[in-house]
PDB file of N, CA and C in Angstrom:
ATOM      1  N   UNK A   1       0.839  -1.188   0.000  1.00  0.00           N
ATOM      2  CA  UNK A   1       0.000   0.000   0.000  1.00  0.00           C
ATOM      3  C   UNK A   1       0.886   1.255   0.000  1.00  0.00           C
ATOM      4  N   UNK A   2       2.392   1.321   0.768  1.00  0.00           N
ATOM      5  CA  UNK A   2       2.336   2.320   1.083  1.00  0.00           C
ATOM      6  C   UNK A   2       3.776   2.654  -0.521  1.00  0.00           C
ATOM      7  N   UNK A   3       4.230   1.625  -0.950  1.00  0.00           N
ATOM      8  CA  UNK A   3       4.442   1.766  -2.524  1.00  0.00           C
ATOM      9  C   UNK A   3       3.737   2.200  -3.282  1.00  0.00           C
ATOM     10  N   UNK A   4       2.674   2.697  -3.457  1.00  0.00           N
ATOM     11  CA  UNK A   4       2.106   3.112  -4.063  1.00  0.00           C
ATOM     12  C   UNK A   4       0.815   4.451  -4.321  1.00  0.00           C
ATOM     13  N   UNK A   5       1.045   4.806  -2.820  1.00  0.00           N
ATOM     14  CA  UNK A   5       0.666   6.084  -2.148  1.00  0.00           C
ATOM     15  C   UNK A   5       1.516   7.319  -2.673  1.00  0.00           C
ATOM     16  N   UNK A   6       1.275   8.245  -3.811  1.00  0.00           N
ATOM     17  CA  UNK A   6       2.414   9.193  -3.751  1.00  0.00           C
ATOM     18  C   UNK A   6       2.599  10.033  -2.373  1.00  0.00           C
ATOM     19  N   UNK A   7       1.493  10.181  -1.615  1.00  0.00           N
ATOM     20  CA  UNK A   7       1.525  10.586  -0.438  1.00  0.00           C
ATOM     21  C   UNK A   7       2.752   9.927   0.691  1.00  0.00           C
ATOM     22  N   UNK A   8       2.958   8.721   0.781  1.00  0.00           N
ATOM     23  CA  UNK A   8       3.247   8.108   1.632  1.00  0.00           C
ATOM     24  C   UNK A   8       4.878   8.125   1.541  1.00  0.00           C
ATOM     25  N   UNK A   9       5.474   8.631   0.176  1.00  0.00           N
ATOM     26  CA  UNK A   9       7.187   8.947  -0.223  1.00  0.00           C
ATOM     27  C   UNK A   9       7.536   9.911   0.556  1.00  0.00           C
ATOM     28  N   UNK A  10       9.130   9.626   1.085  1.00  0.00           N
ATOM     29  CA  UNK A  10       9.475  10.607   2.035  1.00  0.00           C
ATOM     30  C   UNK A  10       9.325  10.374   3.245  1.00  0.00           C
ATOM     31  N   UNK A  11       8.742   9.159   3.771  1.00  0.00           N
ATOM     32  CA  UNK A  11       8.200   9.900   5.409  1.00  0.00           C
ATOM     33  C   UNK A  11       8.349   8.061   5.599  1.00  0.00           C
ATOM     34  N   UNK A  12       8.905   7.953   7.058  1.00  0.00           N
ATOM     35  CA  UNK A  12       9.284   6.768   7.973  1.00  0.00           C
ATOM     36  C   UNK A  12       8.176   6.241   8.169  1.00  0.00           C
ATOM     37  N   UNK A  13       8.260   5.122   8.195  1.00  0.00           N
ATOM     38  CA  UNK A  13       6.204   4.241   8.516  1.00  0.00           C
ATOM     39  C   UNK A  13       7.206   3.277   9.188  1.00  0.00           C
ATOM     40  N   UNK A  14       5.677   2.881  10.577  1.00  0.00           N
ATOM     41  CA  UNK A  14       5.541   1.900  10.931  1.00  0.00           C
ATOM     42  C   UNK A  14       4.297   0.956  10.367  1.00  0.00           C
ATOM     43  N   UNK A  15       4.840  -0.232   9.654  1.00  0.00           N
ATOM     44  CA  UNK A  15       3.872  -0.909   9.159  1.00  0.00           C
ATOM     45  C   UNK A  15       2.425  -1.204  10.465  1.00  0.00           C
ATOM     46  N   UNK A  16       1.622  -1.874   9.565  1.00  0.00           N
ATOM     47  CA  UNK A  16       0.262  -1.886  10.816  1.00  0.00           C
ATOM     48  C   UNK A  16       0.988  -3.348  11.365  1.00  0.00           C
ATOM     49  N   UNK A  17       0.981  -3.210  12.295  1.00  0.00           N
ATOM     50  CA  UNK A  17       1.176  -4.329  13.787  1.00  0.00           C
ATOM     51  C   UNK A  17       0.035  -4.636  14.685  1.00  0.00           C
ATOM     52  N   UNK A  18      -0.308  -5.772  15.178  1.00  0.00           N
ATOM     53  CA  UNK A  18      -1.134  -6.028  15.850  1.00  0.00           C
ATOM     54  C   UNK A  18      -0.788  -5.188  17.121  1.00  0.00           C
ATOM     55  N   UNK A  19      -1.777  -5.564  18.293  1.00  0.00           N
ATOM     56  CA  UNK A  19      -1.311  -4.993  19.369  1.00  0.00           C
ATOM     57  C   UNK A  19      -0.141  -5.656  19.844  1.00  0.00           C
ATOM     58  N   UNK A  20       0.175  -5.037  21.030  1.00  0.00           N
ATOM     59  CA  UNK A  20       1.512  -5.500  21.707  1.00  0.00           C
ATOM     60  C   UNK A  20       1.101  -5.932  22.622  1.00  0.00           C
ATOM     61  N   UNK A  21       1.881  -7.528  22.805  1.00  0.00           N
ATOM     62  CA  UNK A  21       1.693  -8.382  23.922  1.00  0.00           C
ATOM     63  C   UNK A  21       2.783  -9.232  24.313  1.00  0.00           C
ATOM     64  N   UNK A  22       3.073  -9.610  25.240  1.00  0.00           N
ATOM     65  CA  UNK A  22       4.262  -9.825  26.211  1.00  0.00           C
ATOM     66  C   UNK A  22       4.685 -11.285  25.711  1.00  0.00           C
ATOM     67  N   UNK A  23       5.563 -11.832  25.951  1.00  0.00           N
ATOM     68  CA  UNK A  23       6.533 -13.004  24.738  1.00  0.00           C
ATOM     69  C   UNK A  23       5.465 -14.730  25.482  1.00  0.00           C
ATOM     70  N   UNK A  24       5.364 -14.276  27.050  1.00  0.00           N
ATOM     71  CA  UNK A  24       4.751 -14.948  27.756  1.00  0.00           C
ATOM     72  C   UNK A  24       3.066 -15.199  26.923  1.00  0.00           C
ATOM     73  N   UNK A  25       2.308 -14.179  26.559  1.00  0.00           N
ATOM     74  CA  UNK A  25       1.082 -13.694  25.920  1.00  0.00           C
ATOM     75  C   UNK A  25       1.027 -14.701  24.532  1.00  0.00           C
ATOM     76  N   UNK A  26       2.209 -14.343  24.020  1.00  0.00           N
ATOM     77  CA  UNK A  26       2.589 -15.250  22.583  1.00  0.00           C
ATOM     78  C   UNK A  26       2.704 -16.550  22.628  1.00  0.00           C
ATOM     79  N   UNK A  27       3.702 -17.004  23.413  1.00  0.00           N
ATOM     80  CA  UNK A  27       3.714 -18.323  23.621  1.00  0.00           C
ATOM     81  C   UNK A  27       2.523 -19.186  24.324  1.00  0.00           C
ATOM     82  N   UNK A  28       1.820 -18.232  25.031  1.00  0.00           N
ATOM     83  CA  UNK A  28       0.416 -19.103  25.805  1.00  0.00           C
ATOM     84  C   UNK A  28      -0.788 -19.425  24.645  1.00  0.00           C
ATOM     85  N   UNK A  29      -0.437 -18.456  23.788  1.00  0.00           N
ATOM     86  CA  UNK A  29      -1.854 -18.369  22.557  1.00  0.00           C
ATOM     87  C   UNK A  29      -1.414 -19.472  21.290  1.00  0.00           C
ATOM     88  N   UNK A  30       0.291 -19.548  21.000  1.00  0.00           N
ATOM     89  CA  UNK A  30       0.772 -20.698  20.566  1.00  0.00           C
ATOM     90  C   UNK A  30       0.209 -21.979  20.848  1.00  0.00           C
ATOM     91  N   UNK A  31       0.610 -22.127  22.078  1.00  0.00           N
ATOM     92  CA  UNK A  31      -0.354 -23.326  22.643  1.00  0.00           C
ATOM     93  C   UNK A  31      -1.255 -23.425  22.471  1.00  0.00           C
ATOM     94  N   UNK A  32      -1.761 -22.808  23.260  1.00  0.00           N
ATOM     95  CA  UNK A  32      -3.926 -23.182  22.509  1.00  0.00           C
ATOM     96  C   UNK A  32      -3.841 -23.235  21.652  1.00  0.00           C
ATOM     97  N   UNK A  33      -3.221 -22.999  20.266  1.00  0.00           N
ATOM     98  CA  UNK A  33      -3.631 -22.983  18.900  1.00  0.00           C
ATOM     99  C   UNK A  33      -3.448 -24.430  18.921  1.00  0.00           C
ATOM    100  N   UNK A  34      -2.187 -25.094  19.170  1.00  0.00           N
ATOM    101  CA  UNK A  34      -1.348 -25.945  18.910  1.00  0.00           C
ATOM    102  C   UNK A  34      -2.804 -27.217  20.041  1.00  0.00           C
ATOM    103  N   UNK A  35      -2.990 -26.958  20.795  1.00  0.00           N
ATOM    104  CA  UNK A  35      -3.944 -27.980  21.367  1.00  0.00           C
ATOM    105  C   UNK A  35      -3.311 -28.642  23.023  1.00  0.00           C
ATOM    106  N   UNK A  36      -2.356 -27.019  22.817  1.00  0.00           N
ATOM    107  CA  UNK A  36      -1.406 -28.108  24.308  1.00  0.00           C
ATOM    108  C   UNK A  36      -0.602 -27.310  25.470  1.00  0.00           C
ATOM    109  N   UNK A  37      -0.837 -27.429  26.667  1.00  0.00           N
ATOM    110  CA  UNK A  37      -0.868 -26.940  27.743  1.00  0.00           C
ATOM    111  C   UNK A  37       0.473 -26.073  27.199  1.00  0.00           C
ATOM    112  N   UNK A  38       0.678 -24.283  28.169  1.00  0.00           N
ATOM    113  CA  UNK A  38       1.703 -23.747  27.452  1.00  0.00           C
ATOM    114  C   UNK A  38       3.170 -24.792  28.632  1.00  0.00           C
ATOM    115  N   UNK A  39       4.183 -24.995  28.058  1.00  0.00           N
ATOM    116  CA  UNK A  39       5.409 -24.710  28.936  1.00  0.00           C
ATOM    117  C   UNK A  39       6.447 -23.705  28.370  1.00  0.00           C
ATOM    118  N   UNK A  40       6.992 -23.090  29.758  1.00  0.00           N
ATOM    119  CA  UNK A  40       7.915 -21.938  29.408  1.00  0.00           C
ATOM    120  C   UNK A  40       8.591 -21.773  30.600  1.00  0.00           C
ATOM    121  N   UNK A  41      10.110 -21.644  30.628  1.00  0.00           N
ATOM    122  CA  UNK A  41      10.896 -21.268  31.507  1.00  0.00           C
ATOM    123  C   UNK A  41      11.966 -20.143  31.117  1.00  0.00           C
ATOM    124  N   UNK A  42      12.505 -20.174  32.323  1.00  0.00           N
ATOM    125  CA  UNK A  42      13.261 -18.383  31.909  1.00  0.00           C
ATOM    126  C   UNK A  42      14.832 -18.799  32.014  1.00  0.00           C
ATOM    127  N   UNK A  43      15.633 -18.195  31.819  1.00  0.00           N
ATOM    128  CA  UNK A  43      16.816 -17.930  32.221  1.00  0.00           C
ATOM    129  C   UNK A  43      17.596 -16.667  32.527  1.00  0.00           C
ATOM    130  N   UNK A  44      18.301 -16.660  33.603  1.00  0.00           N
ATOM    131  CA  UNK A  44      18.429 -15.554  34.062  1.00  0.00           C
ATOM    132  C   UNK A  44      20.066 -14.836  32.923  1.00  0.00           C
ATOM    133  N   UNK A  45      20.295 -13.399  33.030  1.00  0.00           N
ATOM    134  CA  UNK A  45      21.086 -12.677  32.374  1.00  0.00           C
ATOM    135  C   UNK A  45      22.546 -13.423  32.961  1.00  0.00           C
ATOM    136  N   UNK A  46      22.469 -14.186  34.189  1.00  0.00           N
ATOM    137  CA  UNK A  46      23.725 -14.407  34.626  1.00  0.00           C
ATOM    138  C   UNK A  46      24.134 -16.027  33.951  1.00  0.00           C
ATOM    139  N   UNK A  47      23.341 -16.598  34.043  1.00  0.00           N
ATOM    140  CA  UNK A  47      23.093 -18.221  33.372  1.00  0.00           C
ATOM    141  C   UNK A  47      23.443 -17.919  31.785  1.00  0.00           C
ATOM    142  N   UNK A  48      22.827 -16.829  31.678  1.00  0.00           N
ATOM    143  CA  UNK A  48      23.133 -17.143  29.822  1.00  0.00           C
ATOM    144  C   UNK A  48      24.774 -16.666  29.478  1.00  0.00           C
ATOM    145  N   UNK A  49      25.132 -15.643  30.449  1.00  0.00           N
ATOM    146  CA  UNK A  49      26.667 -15.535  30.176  1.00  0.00           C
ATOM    147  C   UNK A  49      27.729 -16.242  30.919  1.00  0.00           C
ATOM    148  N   UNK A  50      27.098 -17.552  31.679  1.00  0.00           N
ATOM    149  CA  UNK A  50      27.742 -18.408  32.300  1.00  0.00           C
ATOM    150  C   UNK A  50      27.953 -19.505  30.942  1.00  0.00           C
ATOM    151  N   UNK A  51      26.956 -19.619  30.374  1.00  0.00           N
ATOM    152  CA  UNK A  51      26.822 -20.753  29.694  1.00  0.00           C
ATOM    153  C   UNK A  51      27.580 -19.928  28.389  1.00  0.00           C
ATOM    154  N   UNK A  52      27.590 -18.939  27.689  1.00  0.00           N
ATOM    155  CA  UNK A  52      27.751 -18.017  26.937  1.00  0.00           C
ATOM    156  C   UNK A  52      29.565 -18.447  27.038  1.00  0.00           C
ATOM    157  N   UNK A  53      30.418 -19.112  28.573  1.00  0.00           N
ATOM    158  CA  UNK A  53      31.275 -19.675  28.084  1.00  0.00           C
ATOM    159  C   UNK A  53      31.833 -20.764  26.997  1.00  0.00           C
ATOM    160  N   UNK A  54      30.816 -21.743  27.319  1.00  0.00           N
ATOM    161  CA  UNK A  54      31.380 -22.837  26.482  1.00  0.00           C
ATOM    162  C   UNK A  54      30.180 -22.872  25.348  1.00  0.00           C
ATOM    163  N   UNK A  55      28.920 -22.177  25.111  1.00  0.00           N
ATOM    164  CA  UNK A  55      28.184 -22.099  23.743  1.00  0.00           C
ATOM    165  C   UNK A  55      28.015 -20.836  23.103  1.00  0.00           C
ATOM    166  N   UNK A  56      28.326 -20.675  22.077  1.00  0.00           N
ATOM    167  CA  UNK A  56      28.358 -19.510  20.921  1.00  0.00           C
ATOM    168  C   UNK A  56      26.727 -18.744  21.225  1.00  0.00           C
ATOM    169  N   UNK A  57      26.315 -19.599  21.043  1.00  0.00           N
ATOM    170  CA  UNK A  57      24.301 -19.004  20.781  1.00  0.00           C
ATOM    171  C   UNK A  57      24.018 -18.474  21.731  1.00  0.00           C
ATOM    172  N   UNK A  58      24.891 -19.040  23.708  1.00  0.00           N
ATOM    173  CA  UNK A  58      24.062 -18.356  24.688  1.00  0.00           C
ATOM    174  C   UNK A  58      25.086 -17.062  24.667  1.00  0.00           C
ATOM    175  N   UNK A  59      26.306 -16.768  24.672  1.00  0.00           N
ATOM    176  CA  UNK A  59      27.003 -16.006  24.465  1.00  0.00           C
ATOM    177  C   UNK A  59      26.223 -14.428  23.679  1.00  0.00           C
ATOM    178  N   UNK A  60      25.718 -15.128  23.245  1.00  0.00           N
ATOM    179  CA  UNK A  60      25.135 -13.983  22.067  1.00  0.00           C
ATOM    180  C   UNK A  60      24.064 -13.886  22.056  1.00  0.00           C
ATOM    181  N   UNK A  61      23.279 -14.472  22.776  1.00  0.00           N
ATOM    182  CA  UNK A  61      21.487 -14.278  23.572  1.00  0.00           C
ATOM    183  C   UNK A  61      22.278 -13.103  24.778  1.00  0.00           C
ATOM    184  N   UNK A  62      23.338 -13.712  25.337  1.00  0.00           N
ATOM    185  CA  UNK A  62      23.471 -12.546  26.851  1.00  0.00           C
ATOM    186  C   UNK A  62      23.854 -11.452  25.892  1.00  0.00           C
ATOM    187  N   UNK A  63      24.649 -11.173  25.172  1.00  0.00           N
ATOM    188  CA  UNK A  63      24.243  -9.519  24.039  1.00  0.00           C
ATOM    189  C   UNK A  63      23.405  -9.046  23.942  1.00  0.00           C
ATOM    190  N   UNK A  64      22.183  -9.740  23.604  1.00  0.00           N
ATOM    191  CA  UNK A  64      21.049  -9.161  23.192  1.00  0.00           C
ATOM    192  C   UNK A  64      19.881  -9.284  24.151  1.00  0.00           C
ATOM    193  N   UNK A  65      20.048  -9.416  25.517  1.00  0.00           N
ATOM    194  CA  UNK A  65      18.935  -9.728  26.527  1.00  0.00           C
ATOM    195  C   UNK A  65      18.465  -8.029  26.674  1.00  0.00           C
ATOM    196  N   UNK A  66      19.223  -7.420  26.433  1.00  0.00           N
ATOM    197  CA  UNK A  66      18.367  -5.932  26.443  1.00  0.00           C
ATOM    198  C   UNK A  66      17.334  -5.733  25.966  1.00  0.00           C
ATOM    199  N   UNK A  67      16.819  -6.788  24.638  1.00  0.00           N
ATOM    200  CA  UNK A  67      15.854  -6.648  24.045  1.00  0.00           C
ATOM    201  C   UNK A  67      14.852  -7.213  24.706  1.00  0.00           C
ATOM    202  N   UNK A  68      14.763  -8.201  26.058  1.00  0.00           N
ATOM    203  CA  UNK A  68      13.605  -8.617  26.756  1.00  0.00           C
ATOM    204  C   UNK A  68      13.642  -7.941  27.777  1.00  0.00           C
ATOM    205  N   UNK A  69      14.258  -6.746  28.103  1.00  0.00           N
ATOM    206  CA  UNK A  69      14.561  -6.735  29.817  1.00  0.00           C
ATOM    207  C   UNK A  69      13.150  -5.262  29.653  1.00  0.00           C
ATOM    208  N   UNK A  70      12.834  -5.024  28.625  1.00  0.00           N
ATOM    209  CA  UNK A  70      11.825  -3.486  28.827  1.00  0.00           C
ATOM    210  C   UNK A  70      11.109  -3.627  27.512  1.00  0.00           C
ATOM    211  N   UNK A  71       9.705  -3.675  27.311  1.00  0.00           N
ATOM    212  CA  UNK A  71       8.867  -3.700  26.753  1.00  0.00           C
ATOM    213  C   UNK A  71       9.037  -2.832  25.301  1.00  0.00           C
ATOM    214  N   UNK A  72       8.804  -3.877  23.961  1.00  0.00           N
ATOM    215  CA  UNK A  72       9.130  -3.490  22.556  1.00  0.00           C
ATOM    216  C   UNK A  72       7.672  -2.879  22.160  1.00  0.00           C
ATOM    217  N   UNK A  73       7.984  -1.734  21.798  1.00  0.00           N
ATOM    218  CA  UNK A  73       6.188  -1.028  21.682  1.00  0.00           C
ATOM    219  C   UNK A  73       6.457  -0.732  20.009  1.00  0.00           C
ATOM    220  N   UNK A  74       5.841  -1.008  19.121  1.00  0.00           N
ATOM    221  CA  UNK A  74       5.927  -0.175  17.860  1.00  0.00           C
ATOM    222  C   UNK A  74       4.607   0.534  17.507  1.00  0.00           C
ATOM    223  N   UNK A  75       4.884   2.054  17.503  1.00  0.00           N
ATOM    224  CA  UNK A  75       3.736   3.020  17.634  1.00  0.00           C
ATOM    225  C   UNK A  75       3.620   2.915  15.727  1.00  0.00           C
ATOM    226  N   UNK A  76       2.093   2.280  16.000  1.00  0.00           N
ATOM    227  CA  UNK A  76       1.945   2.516  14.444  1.00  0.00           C
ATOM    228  C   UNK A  76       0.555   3.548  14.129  1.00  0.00           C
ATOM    229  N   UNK A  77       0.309   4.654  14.562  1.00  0.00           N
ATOM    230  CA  UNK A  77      -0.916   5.370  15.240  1.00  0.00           C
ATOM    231  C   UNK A  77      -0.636   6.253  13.931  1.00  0.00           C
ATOM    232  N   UNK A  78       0.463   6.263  13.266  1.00  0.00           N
ATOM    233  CA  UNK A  78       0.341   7.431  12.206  1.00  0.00           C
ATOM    234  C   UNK A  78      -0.086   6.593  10.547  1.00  0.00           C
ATOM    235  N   UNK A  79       0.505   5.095  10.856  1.00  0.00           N
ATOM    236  CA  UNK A  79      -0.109   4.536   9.771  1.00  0.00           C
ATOM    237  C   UNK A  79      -1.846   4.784   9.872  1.00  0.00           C
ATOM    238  N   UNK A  80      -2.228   4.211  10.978  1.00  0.00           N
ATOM    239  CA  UNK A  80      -4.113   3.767  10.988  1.00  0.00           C
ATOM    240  C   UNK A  80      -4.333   5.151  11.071  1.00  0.00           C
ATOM    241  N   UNK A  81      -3.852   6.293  11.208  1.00  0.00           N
ATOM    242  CA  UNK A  81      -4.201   7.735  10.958  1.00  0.00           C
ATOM    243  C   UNK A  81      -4.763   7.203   9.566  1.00  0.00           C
ATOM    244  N   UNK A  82      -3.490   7.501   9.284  1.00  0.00           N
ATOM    245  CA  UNK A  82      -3.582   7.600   7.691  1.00  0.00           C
ATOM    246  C   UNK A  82      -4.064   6.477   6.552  1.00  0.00           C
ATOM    247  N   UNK A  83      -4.207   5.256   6.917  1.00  0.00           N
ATOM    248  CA  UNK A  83      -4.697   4.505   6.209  1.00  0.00           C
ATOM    249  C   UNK A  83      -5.701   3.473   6.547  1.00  0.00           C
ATOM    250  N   UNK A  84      -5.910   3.710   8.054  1.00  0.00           N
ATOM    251  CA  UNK A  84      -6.649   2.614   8.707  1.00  0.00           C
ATOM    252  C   UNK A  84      -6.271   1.465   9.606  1.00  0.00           C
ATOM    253  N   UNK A  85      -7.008   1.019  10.110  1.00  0.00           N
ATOM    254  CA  UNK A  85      -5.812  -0.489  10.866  1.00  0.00           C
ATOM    255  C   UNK A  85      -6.152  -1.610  10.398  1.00  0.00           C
ATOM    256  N   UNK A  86      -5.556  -2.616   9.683  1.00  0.00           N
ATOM    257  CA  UNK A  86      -5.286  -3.157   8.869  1.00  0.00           C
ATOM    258  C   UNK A  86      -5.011  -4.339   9.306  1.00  0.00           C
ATOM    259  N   UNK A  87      -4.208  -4.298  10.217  1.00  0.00           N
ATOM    260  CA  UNK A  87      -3.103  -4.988  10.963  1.00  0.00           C
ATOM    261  C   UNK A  87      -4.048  -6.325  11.080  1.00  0.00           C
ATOM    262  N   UNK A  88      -3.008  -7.148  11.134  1.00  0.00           N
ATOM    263  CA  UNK A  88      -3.440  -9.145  10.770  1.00  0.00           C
ATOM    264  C   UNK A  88      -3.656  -9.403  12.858  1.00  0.00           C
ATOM    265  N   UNK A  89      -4.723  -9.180  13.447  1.00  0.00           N
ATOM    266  CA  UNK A  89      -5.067  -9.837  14.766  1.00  0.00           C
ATOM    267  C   UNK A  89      -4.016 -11.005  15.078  1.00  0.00           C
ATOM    268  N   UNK A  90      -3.228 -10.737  16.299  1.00  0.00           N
ATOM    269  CA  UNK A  90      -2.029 -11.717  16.505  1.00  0.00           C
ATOM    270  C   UNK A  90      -2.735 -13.665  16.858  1.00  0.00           C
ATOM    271  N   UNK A  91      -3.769 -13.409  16.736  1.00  0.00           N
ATOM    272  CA  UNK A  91      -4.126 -14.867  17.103  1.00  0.00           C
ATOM    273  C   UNK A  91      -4.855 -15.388  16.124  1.00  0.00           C
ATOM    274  N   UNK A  92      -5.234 -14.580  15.205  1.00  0.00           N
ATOM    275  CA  UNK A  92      -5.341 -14.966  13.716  1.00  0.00           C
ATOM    276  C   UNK A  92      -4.439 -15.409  12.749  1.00  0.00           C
ATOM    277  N   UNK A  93      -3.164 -14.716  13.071  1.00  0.00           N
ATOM    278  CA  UNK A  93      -1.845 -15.158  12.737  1.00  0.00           C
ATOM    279  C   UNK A  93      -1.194 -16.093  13.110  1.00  0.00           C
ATOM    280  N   UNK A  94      -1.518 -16.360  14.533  1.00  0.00           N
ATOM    281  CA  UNK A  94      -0.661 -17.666  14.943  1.00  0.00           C
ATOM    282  C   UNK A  94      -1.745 -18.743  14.277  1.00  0.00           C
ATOM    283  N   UNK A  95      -3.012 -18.705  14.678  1.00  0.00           N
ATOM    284  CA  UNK A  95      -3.847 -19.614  13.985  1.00  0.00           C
ATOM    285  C   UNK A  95      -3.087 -19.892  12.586  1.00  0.00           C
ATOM    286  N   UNK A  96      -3.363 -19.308  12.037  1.00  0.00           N
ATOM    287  CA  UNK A  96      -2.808 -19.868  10.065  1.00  0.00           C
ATOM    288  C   UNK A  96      -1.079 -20.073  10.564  1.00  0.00           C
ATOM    289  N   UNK A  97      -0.517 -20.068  11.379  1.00  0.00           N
ATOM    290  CA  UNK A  97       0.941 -20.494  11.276  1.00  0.00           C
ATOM    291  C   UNK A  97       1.035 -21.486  11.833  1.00  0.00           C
ATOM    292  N   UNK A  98       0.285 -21.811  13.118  1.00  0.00           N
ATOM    293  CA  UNK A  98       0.445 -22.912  13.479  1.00  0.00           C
ATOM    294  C   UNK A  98      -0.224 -23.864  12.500  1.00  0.00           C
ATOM    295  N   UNK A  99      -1.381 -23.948  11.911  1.00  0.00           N
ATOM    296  CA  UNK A  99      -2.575 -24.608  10.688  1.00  0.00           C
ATOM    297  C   UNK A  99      -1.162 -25.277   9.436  1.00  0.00           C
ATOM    298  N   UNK A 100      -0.221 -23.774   9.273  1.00  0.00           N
ATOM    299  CA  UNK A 100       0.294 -24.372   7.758  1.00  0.00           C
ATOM    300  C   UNK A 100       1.733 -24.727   8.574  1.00  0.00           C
ATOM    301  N   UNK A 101       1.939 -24.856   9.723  1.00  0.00           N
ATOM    302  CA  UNK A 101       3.225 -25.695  10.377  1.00  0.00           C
ATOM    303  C   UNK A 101       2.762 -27.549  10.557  1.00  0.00           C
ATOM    304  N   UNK A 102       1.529 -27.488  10.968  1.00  0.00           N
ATOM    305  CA  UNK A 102       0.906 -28.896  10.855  1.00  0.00           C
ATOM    306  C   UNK A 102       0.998 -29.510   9.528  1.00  0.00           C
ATOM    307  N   UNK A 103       0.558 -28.447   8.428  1.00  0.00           N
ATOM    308  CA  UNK A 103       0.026 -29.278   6.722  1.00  0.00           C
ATOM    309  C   UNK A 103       1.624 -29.765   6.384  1.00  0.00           C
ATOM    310  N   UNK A 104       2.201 -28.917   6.893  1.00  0.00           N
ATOM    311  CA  UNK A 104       3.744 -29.007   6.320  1.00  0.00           C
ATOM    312  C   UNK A 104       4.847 -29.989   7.406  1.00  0.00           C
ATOM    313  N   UNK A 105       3.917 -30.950   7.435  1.00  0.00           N
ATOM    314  CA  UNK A 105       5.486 -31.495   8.167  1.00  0.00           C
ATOM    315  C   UNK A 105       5.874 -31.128   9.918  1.00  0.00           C
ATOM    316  N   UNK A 106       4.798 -30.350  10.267  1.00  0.00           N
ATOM    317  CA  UNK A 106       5.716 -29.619  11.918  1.00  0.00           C
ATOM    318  C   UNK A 106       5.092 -30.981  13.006  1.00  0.00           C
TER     319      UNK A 106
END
C-alpha cells in the first residue's frame, strides 16, 4: 500500500502491527492454537553468560537480553491515521501459522 501512495514517499512508517503483547502472551496463545498446555521457563542474564562460556548461541542471547529486559512497543498510530488499521489480529496469525506448520510437516 504504502508503494504506491504518492503521499506516503518521504516519510518513515511503521507498518500496521497487531497490538503489543508480552513473549509470555505469545507463547500461551501458541499453545492453545497448537492444542497443548503452554510450557515456558526463563533464564536468568547471569546463566546465559555463564553458559555463553562454552556455547556460541548463549554467548550472544546474553548480548542481546536488552531486548527482553523493557517492553518493545511499535507506535503505528500514524499509519491507521492515515490509512486505517489493517493490521493481521495476533491470534489470527498464529492460527494460520500454526494450521500451515501442521500441513507441512511440523
Amino acid at each position: 500500500m504504502l508503494g504506491e501512495l504518492d503521499e506516503a514517499l518521504g516519510q518513515a512508517w511503521h507498518v500496521p502491527n497487531a497490538s503489543t503483547l508480552t513473549t509470555r502472551q505469545v507463547i500461551t496463545m501458541i499453545f492453545e492454537e497448537a492444542g497443548k498446555p503452554p510450557k515456558m521457563s526463563g533464564v536468568s542474564k547471569l546463566m546465559l553468560q555463564l553458559a555463553g562460556l562454552f556455547i556460541g548461541g548463549a554467548r550472544e542471547m546474553a548480548e542481546m537480553i536488552y531486548v527482553f529486559e523493557q517492553p518493545f512497543i511499535v507506535d503505528n498510530s500514524k499509519y491507521v491515521r492515515a490509512f486505517g488499521d489493517n493490521a493481521t489480529p495476533m491470534r489470527d496469525a498464529l492460527r494460520k501459522t500454526v494450521a500451515w506448520y501442521r500441513d507441512n510437516g511440523g
